[in-house]
C-alpha atoms as a PDB file:
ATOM      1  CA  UNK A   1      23.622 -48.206  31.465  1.00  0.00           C
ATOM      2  CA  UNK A   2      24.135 -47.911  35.320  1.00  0.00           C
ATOM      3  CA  UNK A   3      24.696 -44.677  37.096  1.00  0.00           C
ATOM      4  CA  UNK A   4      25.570 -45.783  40.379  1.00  0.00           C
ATOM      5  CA  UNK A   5      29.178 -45.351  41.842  1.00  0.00           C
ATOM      6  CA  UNK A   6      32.185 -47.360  41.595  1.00  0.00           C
ATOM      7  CA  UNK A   7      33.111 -48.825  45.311  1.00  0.00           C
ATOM      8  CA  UNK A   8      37.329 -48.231  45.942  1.00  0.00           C
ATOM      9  CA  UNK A   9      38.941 -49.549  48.965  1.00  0.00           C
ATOM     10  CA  UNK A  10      42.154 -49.750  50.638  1.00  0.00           C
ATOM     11  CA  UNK A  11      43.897 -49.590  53.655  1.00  0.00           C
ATOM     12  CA  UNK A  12      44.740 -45.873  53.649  1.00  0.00           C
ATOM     13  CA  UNK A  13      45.383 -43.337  51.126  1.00  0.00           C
ATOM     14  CA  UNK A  14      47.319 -45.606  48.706  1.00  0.00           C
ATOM     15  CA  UNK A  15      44.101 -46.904  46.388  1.00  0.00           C
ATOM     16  CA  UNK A  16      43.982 -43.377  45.878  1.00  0.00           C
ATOM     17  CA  UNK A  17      46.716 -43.758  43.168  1.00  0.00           C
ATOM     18  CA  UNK A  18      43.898 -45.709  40.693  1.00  0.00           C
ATOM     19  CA  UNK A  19      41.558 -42.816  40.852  1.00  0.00           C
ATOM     20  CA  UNK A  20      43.456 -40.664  38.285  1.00  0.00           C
ATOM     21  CA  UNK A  21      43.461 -43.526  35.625  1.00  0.00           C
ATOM     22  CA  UNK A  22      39.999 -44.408  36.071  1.00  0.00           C
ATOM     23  CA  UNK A  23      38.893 -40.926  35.569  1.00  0.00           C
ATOM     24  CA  UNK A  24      41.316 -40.459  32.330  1.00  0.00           C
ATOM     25  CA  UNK A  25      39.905 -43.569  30.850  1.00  0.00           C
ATOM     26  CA  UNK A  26      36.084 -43.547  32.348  1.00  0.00           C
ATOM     27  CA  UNK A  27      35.200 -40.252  33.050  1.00  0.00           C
ATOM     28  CA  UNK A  28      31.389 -40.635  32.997  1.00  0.00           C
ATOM     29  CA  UNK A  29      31.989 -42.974  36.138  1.00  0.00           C
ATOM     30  CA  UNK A  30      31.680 -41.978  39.965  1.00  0.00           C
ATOM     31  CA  UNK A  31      33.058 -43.300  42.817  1.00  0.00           C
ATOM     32  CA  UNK A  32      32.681 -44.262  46.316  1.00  0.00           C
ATOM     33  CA  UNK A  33      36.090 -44.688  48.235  1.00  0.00           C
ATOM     34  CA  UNK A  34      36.931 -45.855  51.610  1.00  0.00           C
ATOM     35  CA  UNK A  35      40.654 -45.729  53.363  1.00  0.00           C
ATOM     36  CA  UNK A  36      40.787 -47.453  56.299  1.00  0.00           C
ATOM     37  CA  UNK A  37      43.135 -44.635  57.331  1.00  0.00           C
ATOM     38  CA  UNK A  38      42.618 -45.765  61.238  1.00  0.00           C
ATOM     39  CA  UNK A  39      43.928 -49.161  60.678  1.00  0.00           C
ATOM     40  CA  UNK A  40      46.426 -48.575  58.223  1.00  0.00           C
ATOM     41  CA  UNK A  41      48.690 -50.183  57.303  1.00  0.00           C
ATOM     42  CA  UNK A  42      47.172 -54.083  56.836  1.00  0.00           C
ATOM     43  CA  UNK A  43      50.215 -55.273  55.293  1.00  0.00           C
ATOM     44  CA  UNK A  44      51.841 -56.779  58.800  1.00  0.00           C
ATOM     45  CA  UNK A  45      48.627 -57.735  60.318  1.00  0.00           C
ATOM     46  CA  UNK A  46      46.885 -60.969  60.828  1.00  0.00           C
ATOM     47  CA  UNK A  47      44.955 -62.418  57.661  1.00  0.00           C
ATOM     48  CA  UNK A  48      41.827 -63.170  60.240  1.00  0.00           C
ATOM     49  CA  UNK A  49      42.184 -59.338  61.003  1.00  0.00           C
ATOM     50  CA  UNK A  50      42.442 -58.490  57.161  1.00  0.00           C
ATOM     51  CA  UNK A  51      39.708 -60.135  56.291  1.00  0.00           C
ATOM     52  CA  UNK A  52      37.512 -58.519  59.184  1.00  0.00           C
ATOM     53  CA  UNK A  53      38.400 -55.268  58.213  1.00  0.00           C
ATOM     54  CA  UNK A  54      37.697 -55.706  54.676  1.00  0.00           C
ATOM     55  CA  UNK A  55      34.140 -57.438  55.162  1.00  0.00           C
ATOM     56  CA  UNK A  56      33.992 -54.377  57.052  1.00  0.00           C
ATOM     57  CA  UNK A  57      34.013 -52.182  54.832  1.00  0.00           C
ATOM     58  CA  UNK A  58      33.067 -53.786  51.734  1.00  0.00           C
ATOM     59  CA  UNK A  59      29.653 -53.859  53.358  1.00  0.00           C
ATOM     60  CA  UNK A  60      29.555 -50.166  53.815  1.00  0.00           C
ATOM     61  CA  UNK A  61      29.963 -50.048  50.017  1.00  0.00           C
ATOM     62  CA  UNK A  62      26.935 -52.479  49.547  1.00  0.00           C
ATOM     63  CA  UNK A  63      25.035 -50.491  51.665  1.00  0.00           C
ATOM     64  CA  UNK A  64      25.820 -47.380  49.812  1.00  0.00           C
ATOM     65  CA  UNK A  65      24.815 -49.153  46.574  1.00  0.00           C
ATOM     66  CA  UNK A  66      28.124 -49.591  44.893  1.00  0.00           C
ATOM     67  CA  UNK A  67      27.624 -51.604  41.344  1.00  0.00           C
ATOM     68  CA  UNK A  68      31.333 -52.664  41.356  1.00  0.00           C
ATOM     69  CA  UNK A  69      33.790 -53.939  44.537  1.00  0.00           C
ATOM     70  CA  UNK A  70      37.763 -52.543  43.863  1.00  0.00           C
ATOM     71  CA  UNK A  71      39.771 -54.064  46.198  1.00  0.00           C
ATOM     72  CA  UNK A  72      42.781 -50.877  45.636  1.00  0.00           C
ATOM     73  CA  UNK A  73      44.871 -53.085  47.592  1.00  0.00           C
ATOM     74  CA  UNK A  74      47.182 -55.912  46.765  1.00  0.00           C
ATOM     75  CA  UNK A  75      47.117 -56.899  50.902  1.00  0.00           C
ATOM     76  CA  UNK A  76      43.335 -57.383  50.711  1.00  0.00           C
ATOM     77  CA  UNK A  77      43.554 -58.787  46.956  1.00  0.00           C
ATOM     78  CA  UNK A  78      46.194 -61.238  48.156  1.00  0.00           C
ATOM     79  CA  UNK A  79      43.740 -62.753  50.945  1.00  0.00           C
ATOM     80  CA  UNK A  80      40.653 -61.511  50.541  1.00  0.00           C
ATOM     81  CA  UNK A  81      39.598 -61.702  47.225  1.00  0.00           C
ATOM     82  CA  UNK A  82      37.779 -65.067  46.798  1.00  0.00           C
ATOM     83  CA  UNK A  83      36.040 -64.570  50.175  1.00  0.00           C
ATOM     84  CA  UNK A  84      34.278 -61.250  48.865  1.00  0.00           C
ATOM     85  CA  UNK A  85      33.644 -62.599  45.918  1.00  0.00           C
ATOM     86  CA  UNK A  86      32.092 -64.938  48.003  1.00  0.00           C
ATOM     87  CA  UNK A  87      29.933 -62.730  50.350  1.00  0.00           C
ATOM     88  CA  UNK A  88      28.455 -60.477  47.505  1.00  0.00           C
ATOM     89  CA  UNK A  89      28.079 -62.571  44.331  1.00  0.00           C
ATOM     90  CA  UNK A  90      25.319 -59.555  43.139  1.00  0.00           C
ATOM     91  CA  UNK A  91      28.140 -57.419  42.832  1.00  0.00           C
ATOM     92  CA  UNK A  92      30.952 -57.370  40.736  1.00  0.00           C
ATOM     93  CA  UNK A  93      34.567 -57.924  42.939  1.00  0.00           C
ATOM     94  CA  UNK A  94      37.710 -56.995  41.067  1.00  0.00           C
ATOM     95  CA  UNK A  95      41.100 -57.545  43.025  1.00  0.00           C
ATOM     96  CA  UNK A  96      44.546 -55.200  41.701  1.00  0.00           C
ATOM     97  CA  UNK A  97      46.590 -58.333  41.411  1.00  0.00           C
ATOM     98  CA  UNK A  98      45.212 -60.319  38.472  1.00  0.00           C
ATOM     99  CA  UNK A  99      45.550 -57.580  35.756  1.00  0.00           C
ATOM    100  CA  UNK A 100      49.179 -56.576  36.865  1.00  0.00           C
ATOM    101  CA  UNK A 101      50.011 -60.385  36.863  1.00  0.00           C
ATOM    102  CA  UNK A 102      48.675 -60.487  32.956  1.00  0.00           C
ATOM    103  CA  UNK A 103      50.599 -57.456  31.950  1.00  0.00           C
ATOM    104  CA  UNK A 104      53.931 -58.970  33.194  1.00  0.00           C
ATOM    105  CA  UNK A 105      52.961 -62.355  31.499  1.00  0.00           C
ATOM    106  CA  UNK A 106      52.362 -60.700  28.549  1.00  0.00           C
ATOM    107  CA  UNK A 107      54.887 -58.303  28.466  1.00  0.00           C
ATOM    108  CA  UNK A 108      57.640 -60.176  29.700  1.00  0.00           C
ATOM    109  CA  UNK A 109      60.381 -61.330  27.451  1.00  0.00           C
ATOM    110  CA  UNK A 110      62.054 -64.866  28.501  1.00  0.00           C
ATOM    111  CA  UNK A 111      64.966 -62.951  29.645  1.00  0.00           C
ATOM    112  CA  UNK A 112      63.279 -60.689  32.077  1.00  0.00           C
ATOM    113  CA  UNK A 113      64.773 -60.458  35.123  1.00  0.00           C
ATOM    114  CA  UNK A 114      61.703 -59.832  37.439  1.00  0.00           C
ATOM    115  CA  UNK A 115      60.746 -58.116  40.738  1.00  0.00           C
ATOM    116  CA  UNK A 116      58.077 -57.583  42.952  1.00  0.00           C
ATOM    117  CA  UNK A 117      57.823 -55.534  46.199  1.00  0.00           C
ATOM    118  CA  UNK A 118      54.844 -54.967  48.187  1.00  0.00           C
ATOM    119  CA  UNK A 119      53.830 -55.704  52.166  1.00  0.00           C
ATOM    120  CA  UNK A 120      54.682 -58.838  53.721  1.00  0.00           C
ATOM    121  CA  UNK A 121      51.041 -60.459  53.772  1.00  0.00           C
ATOM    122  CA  UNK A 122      51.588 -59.873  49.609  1.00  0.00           C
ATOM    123  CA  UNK A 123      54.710 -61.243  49.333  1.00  0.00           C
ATOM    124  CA  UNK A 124      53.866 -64.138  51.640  1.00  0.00           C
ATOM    125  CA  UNK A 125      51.022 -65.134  49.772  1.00  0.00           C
ATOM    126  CA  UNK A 126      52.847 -65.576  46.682  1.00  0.00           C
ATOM    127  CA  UNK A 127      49.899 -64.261  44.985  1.00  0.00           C
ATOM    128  CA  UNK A 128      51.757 -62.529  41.920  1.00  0.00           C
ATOM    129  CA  UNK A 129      53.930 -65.776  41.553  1.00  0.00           C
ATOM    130  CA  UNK A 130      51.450 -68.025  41.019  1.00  0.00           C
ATOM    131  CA  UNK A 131      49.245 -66.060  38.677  1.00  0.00           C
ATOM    132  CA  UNK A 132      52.448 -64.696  36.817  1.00  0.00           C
ATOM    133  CA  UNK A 133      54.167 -68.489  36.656  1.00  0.00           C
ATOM    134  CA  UNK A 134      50.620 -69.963  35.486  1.00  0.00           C
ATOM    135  CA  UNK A 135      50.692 -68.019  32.514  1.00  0.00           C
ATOM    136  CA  UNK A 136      54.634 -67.938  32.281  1.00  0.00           C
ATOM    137  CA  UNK A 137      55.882 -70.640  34.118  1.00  0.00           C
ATOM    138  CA  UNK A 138      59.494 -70.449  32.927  1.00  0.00           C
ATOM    139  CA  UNK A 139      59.354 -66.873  34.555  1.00  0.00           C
ATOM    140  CA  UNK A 140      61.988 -66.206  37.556  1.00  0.00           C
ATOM    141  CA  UNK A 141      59.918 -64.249  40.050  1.00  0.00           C
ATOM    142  CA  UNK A 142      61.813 -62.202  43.283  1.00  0.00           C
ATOM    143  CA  UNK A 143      60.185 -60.762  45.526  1.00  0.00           C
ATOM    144  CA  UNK A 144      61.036 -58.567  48.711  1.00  0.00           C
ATOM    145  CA  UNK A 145      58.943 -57.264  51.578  1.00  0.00           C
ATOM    146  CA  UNK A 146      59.100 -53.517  51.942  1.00  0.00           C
ATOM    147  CA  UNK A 147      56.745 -53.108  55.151  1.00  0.00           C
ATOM    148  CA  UNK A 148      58.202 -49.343  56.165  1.00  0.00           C
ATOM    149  CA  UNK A 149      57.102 -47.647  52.853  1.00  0.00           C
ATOM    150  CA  UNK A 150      53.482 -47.569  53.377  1.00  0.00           C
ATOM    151  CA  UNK A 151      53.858 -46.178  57.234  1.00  0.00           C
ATOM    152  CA  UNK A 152      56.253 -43.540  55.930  1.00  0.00           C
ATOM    153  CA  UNK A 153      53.859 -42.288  52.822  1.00  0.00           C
ATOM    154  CA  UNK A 154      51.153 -42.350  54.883  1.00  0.00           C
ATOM    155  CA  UNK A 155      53.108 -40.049  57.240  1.00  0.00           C
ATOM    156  CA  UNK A 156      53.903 -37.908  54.118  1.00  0.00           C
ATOM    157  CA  UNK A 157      57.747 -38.956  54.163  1.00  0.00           C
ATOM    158  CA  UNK A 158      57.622 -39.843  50.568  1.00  0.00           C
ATOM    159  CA  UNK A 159      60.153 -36.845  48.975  1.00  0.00           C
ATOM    160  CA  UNK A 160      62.893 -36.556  51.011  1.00  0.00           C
ATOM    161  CA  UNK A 161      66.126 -37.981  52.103  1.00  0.00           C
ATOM    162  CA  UNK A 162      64.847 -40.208  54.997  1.00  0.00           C
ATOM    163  CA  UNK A 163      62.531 -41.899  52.062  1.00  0.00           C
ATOM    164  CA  UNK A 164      65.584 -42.909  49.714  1.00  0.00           C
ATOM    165  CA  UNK A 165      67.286 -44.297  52.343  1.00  0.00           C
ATOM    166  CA  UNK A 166      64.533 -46.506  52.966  1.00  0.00           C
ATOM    167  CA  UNK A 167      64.044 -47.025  49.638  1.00  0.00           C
ATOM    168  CA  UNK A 168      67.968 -47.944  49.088  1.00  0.00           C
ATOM    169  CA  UNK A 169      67.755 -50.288  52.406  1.00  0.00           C
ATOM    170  CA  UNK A 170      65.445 -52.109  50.495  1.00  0.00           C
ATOM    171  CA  UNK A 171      66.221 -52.468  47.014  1.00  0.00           C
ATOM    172  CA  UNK A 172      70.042 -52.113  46.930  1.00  0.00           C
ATOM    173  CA  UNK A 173      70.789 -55.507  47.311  1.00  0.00           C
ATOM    174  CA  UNK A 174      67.591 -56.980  46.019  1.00  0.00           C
ATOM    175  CA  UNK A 175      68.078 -55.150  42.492  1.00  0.00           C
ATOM    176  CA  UNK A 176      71.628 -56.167  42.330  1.00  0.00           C
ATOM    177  CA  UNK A 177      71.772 -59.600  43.365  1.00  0.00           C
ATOM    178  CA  UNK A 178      69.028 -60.674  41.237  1.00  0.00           C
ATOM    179  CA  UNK A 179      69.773 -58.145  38.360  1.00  0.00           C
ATOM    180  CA  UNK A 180      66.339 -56.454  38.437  1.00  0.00           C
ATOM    181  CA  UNK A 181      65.452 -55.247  35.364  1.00  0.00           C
ATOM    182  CA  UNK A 182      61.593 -54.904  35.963  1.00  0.00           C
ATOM    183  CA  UNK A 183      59.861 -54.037  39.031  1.00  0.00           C
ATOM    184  CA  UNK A 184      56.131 -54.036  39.815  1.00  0.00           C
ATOM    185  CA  UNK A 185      55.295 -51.871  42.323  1.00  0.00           C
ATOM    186  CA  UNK A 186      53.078 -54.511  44.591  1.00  0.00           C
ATOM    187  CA  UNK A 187      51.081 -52.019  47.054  1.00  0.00           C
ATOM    188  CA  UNK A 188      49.238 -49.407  45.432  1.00  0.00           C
ATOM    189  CA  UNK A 189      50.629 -46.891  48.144  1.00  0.00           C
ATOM    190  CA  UNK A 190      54.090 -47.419  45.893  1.00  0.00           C
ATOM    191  CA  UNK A 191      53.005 -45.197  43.301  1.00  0.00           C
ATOM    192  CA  UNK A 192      53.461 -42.226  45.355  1.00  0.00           C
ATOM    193  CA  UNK A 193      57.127 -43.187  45.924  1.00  0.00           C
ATOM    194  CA  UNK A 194      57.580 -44.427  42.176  1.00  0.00           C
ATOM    195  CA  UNK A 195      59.080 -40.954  40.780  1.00  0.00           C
ATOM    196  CA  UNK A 196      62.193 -41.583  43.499  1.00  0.00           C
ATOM    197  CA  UNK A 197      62.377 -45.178  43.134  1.00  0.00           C
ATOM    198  CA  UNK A 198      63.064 -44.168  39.058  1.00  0.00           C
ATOM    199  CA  UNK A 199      65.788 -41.481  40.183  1.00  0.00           C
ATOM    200  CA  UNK A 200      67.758 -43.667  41.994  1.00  0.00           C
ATOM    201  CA  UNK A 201      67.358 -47.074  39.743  1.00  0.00           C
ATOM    202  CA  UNK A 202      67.162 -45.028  36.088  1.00  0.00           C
ATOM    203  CA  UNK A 203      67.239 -48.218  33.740  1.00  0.00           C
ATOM    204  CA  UNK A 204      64.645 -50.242  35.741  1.00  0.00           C
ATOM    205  CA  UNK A 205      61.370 -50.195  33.705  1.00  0.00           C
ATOM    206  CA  UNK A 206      57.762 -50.067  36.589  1.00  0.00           C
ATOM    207  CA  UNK A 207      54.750 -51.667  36.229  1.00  0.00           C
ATOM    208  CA  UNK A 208      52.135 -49.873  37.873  1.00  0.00           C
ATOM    209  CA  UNK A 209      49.105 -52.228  39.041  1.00  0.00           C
ATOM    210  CA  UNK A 210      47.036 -49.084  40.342  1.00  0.00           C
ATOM    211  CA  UNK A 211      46.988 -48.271  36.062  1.00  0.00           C
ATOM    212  CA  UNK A 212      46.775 -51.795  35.076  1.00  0.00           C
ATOM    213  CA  UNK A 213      43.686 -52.886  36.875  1.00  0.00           C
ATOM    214  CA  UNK A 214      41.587 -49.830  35.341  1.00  0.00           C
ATOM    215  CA  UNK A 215      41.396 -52.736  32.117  1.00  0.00           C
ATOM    216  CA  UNK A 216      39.770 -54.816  34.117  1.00  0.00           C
ATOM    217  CA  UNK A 217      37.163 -52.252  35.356  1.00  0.00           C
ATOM    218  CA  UNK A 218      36.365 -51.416  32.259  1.00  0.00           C
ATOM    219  CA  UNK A 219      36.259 -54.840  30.854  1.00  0.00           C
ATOM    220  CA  UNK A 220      33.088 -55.964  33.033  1.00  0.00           C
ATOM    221  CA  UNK A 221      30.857 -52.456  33.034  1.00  0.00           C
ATOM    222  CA  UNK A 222      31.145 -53.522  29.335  1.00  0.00           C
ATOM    223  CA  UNK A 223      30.175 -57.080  29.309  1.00  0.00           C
ATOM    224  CA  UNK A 224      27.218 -56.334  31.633  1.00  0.00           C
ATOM    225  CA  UNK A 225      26.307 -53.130  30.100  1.00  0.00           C
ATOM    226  CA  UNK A 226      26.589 -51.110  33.068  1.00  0.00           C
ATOM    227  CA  UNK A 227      28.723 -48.352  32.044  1.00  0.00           C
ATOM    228  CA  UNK A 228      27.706 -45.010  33.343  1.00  0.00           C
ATOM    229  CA  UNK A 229      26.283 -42.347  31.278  1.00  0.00           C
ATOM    230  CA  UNK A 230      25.539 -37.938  32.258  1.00  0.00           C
ATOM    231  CA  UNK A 231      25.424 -39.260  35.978  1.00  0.00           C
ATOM    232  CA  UNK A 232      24.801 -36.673  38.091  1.00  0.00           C
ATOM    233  CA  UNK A 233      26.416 -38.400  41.584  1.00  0.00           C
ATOM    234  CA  UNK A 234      29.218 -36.765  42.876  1.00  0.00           C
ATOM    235  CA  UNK A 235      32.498 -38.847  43.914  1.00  0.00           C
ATOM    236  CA  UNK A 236      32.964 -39.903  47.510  1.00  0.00           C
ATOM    237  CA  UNK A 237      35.374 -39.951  49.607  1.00  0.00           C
ATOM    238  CA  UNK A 238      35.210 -41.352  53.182  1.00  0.00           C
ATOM    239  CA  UNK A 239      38.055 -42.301  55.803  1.00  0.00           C
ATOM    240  CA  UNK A 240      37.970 -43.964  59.305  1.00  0.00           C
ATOM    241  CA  UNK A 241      40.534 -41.507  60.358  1.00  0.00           C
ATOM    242  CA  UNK A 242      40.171 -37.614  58.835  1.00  0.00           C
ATOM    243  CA  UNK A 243      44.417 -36.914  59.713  1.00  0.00           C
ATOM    244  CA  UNK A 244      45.915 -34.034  58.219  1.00  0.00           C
ATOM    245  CA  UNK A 245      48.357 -36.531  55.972  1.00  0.00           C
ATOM    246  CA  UNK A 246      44.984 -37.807  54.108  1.00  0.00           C
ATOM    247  CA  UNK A 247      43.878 -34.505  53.556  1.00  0.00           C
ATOM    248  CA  UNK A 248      47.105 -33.364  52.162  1.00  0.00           C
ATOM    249  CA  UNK A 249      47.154 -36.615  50.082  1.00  0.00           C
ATOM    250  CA  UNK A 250      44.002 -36.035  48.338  1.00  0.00           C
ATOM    251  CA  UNK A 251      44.833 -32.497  47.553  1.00  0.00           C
ATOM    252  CA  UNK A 252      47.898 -33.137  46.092  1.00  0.00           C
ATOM    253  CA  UNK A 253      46.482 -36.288  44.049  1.00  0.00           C
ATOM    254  CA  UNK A 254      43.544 -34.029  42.946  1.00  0.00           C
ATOM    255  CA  UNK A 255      45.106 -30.387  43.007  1.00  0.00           C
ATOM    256  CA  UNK A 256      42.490 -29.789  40.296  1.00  0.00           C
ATOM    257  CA  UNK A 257      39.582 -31.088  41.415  1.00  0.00           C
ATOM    258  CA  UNK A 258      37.784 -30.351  44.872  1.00  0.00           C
ATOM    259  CA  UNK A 259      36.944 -32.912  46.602  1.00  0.00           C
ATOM    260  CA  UNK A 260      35.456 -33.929  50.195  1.00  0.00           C
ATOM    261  CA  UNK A 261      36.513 -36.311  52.556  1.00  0.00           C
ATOM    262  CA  UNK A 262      33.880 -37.374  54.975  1.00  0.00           C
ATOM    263  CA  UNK A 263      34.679 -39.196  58.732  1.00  0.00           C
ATOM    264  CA  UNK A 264      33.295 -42.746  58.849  1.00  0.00           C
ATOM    265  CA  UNK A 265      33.594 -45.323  61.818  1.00  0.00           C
ATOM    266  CA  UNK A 266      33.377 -48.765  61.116  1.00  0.00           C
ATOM    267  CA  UNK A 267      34.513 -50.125  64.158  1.00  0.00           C
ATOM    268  CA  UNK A 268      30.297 -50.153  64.885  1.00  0.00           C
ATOM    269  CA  UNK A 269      29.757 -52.338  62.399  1.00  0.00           C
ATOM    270  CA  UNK A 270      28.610 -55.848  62.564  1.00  0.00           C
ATOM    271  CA  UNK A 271      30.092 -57.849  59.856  1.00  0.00           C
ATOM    272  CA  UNK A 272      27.224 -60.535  60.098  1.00  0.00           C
ATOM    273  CA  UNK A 273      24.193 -57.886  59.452  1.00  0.00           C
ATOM    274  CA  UNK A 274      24.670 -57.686  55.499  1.00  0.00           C
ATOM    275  CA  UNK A 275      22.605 -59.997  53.699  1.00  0.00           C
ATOM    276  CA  UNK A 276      23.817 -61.631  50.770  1.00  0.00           C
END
């Protein structure tokens, strides 16, 4: 047994979207999660910058005691992952990109025609590619960049007309030309958007990593007995920027549950003055 919180992060509000599932499937666990809501979005940014940003922060979570590392974000997943891993080897790192890249390999017929959409760091890494084609390497993988939809949802544009337009601009063309029958929804920011991307593109069946890597999660507090039992912590939520969009966001993703969102600045923090 091991009471002390989960560590989430992500760039913004969009890591928020794994929260629900852990909680359906884990409810004895707690949380501590971070969006980098000043920052936001990573997805067009430098992989150097990336990477400071998420050592950044991923040593906040060490220094709050975390038992578990989430990277909530396919960006940071994409180029980050094996560096964390890296820095904190006590602690457990688990990136979103592996467990959605075994659920398409194993769920995949030989005739699926399959997408992928997420920043373009994600998509320029090739990260689901590899891990999907290593497991199924006579799987056809597309891919397309969609670097306005996390800037617009963390605006709150996600339900409206300027939001399907976006979403048409971008998957119009990429659905038809390479017949798209399944899409994974590469940036855990996407699941906010998923209920219009269905309305427009009915017979496309979603694969959701923010649900898929929950698996994974609960996989390891297994195998190292560390599964949390009557804690009596209380779920954290902190943000480098307090705007009224992340507010809104966390009320609607938790309209039954109260939570707090505290202010944190990370900008003071030296990267180098977390010991191993």
């Amino acid at each position: 047994m091991d009471n002390r919180p989960i560590g989430f992060f992500d760039s913004g509000l969009g890591g928020l979207t794994c929260i629900p599932y852990l909680t359906a499937a884990l409810p004895e666990e707690k949380i501590i999660y971070f969006g980098d809501t000043a920052r936001t979005p990573y997805g067009s940014k430098a992989v150097s910058t990336i990477k400071t940003f998420s050592m950044q922060i991923a040593d906040f979570l060490v220094r709050n005691d975390v038992k578990m590392i989430v990277i909530a974000c396919n960006t940071v997943s994409s180029t980050c992952l094996s560096d964390l891993q890296e820095r904190f080897p006590q602690v457990p790192v688990v990136g979103i990109i592996d467990p959605a890249a075994k659920r398409v390999a194993r769920s995949c017929g030989s005739d699926c025609r399959l997408g992928i959409i997420g920043t373009k760091v994600t998509i320029r890494s090739q990260a689901y590619n590899r891990l999907i084609n290593e497991i199924r390497p006579e799987l056809e993988v597309h891919t397309a960049p969609c670097p306005a939809f996390v800037p617009l949802i963390e605006e709150g544009i996600i339900k409206n007309d300027i939001m399907d337009m976006t979403i048409k601009y971008y998957l119009d063309d990429f659905i038809l030309e390479n017949r798209i029958d399944t899409l994974v929804l590469g940036c855990t920011h996407y699941p906010l958007i998923r209920d219009s991307i269905e309305r427009l593109y009915p017979d496309l069946r979603i694969i959701n990593p923010s649900e898929e890597i929950i698996n994974s999660i609960k996989e390891i507090l297994e195998e190292r007995d560390m599964l949390a039992s009557g804690s009596d912590l209380e779920n954290m939520f902190y943000a480098s920027d307090l705007s009224e969009n992340f507010t809104n966001m966390i009320e609607t993703i938790f309209a039954h549950t109260p939570v707090k969102v505290h202010f944190k600045n990370l900008d003071l923090i030296d990267i180098n003055s977390t010991k191993k």
